[in-house]
N, C-alpha and C. Protein backbone atom coordinates (compact mmCIF):
# COMPACT_ATOMS: atom_id res chain seq x y z
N UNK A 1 97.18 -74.80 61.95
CA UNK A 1 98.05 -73.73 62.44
C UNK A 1 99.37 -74.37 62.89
N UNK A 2 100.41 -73.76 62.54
CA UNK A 2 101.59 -74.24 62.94
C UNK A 2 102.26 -73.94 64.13
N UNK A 3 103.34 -74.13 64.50
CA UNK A 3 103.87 -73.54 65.84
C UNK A 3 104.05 -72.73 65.33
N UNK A 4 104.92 -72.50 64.80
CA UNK A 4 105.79 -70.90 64.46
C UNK A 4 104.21 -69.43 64.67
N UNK A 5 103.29 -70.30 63.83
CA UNK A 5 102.07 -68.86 63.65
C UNK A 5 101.90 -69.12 65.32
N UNK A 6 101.39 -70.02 65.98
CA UNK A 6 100.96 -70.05 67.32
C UNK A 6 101.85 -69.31 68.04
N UNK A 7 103.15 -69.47 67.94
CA UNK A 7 104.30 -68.87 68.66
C UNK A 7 104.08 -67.19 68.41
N UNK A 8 103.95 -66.74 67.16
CA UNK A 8 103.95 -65.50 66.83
C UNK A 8 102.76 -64.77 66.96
N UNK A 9 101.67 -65.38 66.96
CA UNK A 9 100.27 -64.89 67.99
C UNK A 9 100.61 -64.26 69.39
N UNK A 10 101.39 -65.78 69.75
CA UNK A 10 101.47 -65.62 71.26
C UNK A 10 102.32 -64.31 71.89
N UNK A 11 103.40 -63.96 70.82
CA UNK A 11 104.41 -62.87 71.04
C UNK A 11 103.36 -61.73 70.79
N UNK A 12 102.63 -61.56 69.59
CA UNK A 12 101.70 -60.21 69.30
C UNK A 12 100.94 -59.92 70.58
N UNK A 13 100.13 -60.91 71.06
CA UNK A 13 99.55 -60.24 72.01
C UNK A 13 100.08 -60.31 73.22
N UNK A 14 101.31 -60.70 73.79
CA UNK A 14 102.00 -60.34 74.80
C UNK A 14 102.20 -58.82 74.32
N UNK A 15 103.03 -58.59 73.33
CA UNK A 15 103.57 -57.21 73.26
C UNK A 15 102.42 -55.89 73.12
N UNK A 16 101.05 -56.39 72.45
CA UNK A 16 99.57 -55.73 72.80
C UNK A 16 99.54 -55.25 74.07
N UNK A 17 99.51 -56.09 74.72
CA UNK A 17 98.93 -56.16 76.29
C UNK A 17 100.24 -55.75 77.21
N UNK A 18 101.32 -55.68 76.80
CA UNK A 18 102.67 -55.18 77.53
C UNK A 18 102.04 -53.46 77.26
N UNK A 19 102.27 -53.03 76.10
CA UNK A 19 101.88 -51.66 75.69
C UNK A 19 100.55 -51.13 76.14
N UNK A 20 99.53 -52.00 76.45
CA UNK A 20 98.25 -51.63 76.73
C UNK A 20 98.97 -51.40 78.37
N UNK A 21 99.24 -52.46 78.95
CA UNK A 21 100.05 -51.75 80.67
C UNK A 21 100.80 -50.48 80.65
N UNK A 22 101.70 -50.32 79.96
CA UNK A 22 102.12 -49.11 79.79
C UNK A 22 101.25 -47.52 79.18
N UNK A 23 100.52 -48.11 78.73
CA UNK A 23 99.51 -46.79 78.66
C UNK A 23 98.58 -46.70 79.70
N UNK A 24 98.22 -47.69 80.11
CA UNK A 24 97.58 -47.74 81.23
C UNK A 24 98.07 -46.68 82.18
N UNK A 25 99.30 -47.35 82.73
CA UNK A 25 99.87 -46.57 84.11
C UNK A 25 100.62 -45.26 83.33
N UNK A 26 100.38 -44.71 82.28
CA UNK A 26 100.73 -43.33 81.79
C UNK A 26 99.63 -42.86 82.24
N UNK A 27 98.40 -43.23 81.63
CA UNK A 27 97.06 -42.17 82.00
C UNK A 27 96.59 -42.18 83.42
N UNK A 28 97.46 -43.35 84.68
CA UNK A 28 97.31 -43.22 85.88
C UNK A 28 97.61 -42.48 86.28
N UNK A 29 98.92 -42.48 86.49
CA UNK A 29 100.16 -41.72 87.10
C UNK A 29 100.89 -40.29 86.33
N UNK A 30 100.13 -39.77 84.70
CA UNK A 30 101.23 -39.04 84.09
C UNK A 30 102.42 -39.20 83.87
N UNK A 31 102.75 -38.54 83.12
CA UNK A 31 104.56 -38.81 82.78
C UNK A 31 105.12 -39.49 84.24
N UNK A 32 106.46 -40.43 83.30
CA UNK A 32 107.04 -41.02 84.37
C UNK A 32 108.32 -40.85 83.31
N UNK A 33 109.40 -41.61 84.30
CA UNK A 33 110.97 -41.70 83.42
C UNK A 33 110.58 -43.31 83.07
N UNK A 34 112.00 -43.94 81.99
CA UNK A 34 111.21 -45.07 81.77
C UNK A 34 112.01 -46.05 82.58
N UNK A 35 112.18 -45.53 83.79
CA UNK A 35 112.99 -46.14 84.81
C UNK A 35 111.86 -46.45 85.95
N UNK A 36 110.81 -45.58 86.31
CA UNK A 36 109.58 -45.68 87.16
C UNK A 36 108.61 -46.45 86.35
N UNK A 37 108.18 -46.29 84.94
CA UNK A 37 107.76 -47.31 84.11
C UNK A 37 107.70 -48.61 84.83
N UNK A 38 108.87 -48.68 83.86
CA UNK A 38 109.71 -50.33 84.31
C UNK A 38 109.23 -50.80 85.81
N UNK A 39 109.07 -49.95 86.97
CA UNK A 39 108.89 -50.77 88.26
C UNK A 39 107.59 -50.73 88.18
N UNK A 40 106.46 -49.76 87.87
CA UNK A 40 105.47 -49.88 87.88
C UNK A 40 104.69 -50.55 87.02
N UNK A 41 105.39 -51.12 86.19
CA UNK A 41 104.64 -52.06 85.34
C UNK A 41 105.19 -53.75 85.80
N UNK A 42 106.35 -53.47 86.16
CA UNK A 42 106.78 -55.06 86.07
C UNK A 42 107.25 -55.59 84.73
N UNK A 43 108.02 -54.21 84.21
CA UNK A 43 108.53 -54.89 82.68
C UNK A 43 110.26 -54.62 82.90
N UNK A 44 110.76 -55.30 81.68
CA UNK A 44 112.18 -54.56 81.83
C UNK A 44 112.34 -53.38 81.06
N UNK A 45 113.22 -52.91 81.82
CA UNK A 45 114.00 -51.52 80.97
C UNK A 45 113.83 -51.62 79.62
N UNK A 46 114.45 -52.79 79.34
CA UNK A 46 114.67 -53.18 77.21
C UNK A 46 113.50 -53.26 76.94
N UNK A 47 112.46 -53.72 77.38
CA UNK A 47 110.91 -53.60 77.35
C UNK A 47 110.30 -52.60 77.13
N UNK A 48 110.82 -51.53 77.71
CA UNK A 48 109.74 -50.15 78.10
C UNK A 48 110.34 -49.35 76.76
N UNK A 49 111.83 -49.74 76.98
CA UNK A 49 112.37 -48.59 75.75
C UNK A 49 112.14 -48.72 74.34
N UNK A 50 111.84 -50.27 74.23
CA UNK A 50 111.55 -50.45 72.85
C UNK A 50 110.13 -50.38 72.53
N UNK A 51 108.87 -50.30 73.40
CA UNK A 51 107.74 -49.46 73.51
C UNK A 51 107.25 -48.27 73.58
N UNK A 52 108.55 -47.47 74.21
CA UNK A 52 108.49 -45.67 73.85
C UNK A 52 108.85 -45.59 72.97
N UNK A 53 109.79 -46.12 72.24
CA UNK A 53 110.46 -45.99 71.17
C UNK A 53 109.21 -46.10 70.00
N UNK A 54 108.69 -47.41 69.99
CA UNK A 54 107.11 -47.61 69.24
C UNK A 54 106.33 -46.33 68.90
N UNK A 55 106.07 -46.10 70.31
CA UNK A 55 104.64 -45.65 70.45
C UNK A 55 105.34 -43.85 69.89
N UNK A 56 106.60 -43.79 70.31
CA UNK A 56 107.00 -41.74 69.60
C UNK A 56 107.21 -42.26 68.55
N UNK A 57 107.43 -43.38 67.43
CA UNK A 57 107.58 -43.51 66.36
C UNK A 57 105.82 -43.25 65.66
N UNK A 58 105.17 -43.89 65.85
CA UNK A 58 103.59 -43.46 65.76
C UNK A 58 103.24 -42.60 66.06
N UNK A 59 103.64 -41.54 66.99
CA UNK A 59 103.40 -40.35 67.12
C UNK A 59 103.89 -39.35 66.09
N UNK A 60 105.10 -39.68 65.75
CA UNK A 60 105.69 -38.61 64.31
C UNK A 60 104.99 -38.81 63.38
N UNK A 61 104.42 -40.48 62.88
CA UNK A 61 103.79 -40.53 61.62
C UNK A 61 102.22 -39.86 61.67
């Protein structure tokens, strides 16, 4: 295994487990803005938005 694949493992399941937190504290708390998100997860803003962004893109398909 090379770095690059090790490296890009390592990014997949960060961003898994970033999104698995964020659904998490959706089915806690219900809707939030992705400004309450962000504090309640401990992610950034650019984080959360490019995960809503994800997850309503999978929702249209």
């Amino acid at each position: 295994m090379t770095i690059e694949t090790t490296q890009l493992g390592s990014l997949t399941s960060l961003r898994q487990r970033n999104v698995s937190t964020v659904l998490k504290v959706l089915r806690q708390h219900g809707g939030m803005t992705q400004v309450e998100l962000a504090e309640a997860t401990l992610l950034s803003t650019a984080t959360i938005s490019s995960i809503v962004r994800e997850l309503s893109e999978k929702k249209r398909s």
